[in-house]
N, C-alpha and C. Protein backbone atom coordinates (compact mmCIF):
# COMPACT_ATOMS: atom_id res chain seq x y z
N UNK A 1 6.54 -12.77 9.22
CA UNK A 1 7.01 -11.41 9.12
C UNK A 1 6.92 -10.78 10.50
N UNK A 2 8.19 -10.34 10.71
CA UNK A 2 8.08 -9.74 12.21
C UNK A 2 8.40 -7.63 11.60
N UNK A 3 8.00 -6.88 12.18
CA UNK A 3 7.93 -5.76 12.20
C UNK A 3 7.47 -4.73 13.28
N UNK A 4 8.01 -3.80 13.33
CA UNK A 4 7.42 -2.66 14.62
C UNK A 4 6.78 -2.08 14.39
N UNK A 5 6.58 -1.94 13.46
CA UNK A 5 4.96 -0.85 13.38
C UNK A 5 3.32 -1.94 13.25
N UNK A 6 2.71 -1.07 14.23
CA UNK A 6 1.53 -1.67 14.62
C UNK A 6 0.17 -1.61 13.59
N UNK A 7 0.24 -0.98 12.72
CA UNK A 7 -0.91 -0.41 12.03
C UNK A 7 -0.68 -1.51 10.65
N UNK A 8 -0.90 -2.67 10.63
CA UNK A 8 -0.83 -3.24 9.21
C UNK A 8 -2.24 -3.94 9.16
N UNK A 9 -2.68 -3.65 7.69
CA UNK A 9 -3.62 -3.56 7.00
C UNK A 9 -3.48 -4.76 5.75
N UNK A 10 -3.93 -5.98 6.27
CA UNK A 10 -3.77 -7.08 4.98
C UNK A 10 -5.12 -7.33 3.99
N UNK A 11 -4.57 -7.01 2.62
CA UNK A 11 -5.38 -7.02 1.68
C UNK A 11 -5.21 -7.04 0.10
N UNK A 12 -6.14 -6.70 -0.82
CA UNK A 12 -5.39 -7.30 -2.17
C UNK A 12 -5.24 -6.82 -2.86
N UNK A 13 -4.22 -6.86 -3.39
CA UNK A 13 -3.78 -5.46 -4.63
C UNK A 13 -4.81 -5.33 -5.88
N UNK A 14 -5.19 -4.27 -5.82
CA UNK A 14 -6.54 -3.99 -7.39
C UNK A 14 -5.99 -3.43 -8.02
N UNK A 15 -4.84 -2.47 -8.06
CA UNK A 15 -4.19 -2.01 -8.91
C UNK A 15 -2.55 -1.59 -8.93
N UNK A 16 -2.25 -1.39 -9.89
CA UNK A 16 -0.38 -1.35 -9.84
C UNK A 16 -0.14 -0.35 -10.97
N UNK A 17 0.32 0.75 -10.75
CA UNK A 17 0.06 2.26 -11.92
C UNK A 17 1.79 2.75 -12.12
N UNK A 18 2.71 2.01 -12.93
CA UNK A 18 4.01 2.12 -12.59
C UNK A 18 4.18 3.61 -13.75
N UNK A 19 4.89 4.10 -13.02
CA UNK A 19 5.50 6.00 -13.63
C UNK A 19 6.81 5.55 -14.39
N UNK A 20 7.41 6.45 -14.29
CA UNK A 20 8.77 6.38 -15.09
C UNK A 20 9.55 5.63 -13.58
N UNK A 21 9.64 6.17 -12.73
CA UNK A 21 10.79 5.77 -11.36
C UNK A 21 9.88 5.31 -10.28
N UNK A 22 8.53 5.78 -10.18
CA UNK A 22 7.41 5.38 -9.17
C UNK A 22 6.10 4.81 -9.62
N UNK A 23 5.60 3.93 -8.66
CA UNK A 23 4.38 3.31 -8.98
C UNK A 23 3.29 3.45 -7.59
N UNK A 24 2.10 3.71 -8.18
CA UNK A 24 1.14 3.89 -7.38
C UNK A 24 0.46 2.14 -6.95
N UNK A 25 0.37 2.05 -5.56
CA UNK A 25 -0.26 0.49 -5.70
C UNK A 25 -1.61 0.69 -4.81
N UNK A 26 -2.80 0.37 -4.94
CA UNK A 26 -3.47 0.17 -4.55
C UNK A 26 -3.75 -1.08 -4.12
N UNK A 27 -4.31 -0.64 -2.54
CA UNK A 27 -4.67 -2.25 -1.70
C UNK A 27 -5.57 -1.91 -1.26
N UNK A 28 -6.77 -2.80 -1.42
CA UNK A 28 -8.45 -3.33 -1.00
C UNK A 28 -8.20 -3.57 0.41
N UNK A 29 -8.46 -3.20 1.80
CA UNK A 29 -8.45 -3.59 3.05
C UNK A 29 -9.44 -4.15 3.41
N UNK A 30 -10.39 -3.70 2.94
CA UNK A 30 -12.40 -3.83 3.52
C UNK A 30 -13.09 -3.87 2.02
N UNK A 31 -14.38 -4.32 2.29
CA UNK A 31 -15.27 -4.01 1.16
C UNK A 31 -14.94 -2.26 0.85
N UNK A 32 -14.49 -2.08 -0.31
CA UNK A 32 -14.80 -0.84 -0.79
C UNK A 32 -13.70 0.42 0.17
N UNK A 33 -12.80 0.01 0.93
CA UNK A 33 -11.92 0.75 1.42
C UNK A 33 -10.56 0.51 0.68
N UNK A 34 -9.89 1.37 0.53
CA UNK A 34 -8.55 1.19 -0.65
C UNK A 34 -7.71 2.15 -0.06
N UNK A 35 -6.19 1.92 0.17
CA UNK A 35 -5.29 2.40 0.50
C UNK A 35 -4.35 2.48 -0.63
N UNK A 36 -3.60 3.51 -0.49
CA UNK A 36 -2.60 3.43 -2.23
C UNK A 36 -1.65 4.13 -1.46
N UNK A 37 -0.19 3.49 -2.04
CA UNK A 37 1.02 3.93 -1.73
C UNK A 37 1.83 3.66 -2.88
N UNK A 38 2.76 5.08 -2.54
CA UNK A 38 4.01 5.34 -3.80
C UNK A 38 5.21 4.33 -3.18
N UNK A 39 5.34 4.00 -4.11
CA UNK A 39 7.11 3.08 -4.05
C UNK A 39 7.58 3.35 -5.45
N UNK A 40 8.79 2.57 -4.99
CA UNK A 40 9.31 2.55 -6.55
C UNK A 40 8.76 1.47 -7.28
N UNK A 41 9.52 1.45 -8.42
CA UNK A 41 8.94 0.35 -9.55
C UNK A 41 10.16 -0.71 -9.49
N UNK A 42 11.37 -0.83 -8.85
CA UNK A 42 12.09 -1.76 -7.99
C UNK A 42 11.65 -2.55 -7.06
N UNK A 43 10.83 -1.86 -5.87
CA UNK A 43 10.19 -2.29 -5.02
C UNK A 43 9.08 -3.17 -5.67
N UNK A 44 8.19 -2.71 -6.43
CA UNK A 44 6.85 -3.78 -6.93
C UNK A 44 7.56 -4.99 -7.31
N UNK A 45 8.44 -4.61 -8.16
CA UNK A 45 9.05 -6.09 -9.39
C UNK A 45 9.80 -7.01 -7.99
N UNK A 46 10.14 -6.38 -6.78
CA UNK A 46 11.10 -6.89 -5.97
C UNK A 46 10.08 -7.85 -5.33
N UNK A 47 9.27 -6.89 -4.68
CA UNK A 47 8.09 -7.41 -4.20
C UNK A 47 6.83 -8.43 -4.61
N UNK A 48 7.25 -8.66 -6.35
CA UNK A 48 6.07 -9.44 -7.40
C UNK A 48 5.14 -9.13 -6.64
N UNK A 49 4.55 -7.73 -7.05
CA UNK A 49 3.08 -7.05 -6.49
C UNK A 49 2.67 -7.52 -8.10
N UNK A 50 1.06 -8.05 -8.05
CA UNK A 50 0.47 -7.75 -9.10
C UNK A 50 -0.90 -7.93 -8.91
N UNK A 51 -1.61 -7.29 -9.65
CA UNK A 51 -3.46 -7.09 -9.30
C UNK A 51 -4.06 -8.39 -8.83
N UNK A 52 -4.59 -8.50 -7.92
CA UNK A 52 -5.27 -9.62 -7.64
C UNK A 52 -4.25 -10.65 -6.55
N UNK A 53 -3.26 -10.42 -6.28
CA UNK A 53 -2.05 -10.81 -5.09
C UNK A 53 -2.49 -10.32 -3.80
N UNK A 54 -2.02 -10.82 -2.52
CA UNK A 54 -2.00 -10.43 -1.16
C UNK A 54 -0.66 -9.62 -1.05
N UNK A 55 -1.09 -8.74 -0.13
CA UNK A 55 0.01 -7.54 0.33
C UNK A 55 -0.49 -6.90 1.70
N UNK A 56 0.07 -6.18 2.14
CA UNK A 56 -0.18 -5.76 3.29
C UNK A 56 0.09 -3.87 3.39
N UNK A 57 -0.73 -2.96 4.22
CA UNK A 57 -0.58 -2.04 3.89
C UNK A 57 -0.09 -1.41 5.33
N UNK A 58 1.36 -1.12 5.11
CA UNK A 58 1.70 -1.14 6.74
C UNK A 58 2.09 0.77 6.99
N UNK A 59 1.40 0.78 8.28
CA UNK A 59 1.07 2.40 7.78
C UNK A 59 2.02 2.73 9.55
N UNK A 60 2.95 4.09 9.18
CA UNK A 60 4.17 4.28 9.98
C UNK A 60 4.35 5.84 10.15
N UNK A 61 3.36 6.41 10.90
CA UNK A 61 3.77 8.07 10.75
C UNK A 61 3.97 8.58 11.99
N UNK A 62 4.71 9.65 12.40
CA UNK A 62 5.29 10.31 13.96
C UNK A 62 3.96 11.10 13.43
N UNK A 63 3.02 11.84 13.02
CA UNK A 63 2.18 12.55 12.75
C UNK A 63 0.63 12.78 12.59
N UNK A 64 -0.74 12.20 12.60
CA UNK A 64 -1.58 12.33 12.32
C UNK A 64 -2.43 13.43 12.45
N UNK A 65 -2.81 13.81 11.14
CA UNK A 65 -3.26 14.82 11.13
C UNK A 65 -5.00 14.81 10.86
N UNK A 66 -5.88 15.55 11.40
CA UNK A 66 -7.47 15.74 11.51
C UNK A 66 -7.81 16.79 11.13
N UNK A 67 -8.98 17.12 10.56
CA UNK A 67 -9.40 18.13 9.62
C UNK A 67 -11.38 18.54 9.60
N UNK A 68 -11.71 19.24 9.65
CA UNK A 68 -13.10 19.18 9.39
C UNK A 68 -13.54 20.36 8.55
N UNK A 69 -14.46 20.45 7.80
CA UNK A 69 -15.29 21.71 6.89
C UNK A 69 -15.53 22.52 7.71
């Protein structure tokens, strides 16, 4: 897999939460760190995402934003 964005995160899907048109997927990166992203429910079935599979969590923003209490 070749791609331009630098920030990918390989790890294993723990969960797959499909909506009516969108699905929430959760990916394990680290012990106890979890990333979740919306796609469609095209994309998963396209993709044969399912709990316990390898995936990658490839993260692509012009933006980061920081915050404190």
């Amino acid at each position: 897999m070749k791609i331009s964005a630098r920030n990918t995160l390989k790890g294993k899907v723990v969960s797959v939460e499909k909506g009516a048109t969108t699905a929430h997927v959760k990916i394990e990166v680290a012990d106890g760190t979890v990333i979740t992203a919306s796609i469609t429910n095209e994309s998963v079935d396209s993709l044969g995402l399912a709990v316990g599979g390898q995936a990658y969590a490839v993260v692509k923003a012009s933006d980061v934003m920081v915050a404190v209490d």
